[in-house]
C-alpha atoms as a PDB file:
ATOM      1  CA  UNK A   1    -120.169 130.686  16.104  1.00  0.00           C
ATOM      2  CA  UNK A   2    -117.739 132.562  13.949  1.00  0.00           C
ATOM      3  CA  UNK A   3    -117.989 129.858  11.353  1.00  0.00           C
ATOM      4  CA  UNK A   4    -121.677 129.600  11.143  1.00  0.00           C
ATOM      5  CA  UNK A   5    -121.547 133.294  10.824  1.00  0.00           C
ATOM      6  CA  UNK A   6    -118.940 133.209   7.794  1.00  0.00           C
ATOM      7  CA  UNK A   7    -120.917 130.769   6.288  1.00  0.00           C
ATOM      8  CA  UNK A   8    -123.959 132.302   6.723  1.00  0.00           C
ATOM      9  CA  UNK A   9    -122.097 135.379   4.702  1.00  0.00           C
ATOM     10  CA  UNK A  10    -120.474 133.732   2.028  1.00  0.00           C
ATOM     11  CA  UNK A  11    -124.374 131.998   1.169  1.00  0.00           C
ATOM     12  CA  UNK A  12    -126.062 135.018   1.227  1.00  0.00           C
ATOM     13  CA  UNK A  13    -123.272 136.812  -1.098  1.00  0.00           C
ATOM     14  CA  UNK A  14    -123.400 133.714  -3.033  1.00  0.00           C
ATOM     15  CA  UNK A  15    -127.298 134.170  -3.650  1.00  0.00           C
ATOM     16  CA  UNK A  16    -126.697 138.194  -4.142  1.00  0.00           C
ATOM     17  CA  UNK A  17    -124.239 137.648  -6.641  1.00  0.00           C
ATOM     18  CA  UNK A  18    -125.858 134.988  -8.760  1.00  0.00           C
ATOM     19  CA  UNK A  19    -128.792 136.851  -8.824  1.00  0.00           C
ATOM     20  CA  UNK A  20    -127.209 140.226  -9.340  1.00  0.00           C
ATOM     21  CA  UNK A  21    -124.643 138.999 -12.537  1.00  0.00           C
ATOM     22  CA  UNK A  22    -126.602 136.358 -14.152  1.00  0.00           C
ATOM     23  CA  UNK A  23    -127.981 137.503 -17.290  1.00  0.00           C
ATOM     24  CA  UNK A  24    -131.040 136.001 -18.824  1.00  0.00           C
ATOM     25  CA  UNK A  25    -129.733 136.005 -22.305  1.00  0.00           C
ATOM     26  CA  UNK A  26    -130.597 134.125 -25.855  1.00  0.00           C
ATOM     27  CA  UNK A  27    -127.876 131.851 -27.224  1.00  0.00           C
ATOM     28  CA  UNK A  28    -127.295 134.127 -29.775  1.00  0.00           C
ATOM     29  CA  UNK A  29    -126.917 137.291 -27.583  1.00  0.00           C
ATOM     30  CA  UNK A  30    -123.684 138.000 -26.637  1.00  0.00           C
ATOM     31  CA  UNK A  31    -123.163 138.188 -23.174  1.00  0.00           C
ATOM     32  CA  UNK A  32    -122.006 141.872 -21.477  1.00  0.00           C
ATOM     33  CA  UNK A  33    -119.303 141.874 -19.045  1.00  0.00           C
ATOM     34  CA  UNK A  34    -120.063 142.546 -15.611  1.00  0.00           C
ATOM     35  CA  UNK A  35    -117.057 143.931 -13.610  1.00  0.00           C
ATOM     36  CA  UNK A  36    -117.393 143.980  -9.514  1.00  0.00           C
ATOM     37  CA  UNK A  37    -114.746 144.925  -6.862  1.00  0.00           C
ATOM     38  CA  UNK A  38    -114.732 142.859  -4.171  1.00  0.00           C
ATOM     39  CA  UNK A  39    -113.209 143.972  -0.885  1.00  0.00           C
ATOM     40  CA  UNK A  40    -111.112 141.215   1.186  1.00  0.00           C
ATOM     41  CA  UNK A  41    -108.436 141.456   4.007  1.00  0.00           C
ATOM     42  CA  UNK A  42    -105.070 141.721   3.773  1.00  0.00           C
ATOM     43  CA  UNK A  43    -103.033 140.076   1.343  1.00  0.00           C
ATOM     44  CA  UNK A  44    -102.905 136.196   2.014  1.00  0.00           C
ATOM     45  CA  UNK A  45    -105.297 136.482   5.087  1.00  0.00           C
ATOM     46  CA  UNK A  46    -108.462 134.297   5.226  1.00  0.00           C
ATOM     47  CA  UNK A  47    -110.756 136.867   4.086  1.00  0.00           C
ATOM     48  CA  UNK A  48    -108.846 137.483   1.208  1.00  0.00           C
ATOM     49  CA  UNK A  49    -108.239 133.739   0.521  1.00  0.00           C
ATOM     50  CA  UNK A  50    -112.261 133.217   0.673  1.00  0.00           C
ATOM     51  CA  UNK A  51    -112.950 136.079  -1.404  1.00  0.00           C
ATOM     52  CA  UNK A  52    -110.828 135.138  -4.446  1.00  0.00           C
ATOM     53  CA  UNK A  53    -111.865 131.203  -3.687  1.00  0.00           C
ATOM     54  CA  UNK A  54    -115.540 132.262  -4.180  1.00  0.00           C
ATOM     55  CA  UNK A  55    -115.282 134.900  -7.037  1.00  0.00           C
ATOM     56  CA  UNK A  56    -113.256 132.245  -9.400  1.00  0.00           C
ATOM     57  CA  UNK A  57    -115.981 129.336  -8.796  1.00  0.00           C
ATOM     58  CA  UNK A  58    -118.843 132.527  -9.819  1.00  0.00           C
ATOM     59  CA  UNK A  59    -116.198 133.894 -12.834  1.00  0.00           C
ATOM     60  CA  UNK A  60    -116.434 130.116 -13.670  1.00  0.00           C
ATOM     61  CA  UNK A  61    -119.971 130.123 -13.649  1.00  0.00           C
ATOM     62  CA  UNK A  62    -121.163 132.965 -14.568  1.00  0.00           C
ATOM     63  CA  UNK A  63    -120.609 134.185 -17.548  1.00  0.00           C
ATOM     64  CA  UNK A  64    -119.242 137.768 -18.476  1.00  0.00           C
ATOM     65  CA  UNK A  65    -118.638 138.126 -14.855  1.00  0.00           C
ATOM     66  CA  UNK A  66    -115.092 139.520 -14.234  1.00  0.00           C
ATOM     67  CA  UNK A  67    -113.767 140.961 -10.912  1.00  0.00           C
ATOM     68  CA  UNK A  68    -110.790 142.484  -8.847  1.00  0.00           C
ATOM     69  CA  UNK A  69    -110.219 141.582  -5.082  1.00  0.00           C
ATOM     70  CA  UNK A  70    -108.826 144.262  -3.145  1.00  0.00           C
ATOM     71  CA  UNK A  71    -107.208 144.498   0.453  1.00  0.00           C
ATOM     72  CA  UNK A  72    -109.256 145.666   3.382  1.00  0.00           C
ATOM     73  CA  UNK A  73    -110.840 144.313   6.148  1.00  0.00           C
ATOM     74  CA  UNK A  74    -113.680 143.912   8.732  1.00  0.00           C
ATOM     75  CA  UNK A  75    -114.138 147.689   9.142  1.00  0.00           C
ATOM     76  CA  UNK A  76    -112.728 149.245   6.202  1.00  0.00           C
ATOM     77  CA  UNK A  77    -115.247 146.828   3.586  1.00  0.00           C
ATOM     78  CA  UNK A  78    -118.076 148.636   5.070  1.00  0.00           C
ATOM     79  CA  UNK A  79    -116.786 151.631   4.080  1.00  0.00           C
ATOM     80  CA  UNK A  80    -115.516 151.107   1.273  1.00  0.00           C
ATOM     81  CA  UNK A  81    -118.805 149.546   0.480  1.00  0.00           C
ATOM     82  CA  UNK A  82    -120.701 152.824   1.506  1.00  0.00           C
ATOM     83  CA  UNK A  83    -118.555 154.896  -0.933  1.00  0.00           C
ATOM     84  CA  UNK A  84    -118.929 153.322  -4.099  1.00  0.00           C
ATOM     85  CA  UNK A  85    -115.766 151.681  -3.768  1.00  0.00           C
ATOM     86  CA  UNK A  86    -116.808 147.965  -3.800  1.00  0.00           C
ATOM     87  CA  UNK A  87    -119.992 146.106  -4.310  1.00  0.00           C
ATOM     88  CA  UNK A  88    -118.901 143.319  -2.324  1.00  0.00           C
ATOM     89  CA  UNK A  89    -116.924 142.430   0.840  1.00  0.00           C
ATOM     90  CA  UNK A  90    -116.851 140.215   4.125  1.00  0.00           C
ATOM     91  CA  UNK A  91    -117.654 141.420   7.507  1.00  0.00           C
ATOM     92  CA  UNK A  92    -118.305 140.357  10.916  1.00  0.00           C
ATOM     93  CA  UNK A  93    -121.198 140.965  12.207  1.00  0.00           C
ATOM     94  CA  UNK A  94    -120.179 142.810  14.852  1.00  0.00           C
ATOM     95  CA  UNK A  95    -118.082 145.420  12.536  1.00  0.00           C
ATOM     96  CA  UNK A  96    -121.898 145.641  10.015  1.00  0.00           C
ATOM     97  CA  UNK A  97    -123.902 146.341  12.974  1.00  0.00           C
ATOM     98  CA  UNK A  98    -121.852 148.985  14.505  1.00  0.00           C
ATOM     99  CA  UNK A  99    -121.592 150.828  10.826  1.00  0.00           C
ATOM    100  CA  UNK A 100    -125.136 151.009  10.396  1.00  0.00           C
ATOM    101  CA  UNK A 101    -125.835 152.699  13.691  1.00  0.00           C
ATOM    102  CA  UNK A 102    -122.768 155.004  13.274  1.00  0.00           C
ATOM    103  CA  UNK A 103    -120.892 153.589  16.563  1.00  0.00           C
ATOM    104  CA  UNK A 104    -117.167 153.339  17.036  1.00  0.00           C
ATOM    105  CA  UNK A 105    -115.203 152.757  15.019  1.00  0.00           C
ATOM    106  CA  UNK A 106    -117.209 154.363  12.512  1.00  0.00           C
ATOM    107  CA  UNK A 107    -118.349 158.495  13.068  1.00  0.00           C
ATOM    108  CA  UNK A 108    -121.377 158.132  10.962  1.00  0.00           C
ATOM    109  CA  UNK A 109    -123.852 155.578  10.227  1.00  0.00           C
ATOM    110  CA  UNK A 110    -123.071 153.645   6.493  1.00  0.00           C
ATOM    111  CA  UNK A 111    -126.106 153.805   4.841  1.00  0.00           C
ATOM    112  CA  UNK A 112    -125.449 152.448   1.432  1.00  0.00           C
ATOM    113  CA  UNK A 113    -124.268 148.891   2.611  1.00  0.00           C
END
């Protein structure tokens, strides 16, 4: 379950990203950089691992794309997220559903995620 679930994530922030940072450019046009913070969990955890794994197969791929990964985690990405802080992250489910209805751990519903 918990691995259909993360790969159910990493496709859908696969397509968001691709379609997000992929600039429709002639081959003489130079290409702007697009810079995204990416939330991820603690240092040398799996959701960190995943994140950079991902982001250096798009940097690869897409180009002008450049990016930091920064720690966090399942509850904090949302968050972070919500502020401004990130434009990407991984989440379980569980963790996404209670921040956009506001339940604990969260004391407001995340509205911008």
């Amino acid at each position: 379950m918990i691995r259909y679930t993360i790969l159910k994530v990493i496709s859908a922030v696969s397509l968001w990203v691709f379609s997000l940072v992929t600039p429709i450019v002639a081959a003489d046009r130079a290409v702007d950089s697009t810079h995204v913070t990416v939330t991820a969990g603690s240092i040398g955890g799996s959701y960190f691992v995943m994140n950079t794994a991902m982001f250096d197969i798009f940097s690869k791929h897409v180009e002008g794309l450049a990016y930091a990964i920064v720690p966090g985690g399942s509850v904090s990405n949302p968050i972070a997220i919500n502020k401004g802080g990130a434009q990407f992250g991984l989440s379980f489910t569980n963790d996404l559903r209670s921040a956009v209805m506001g339940q604990a751990p969260y004391s407001e519903a995340l509205t911008e995620i």
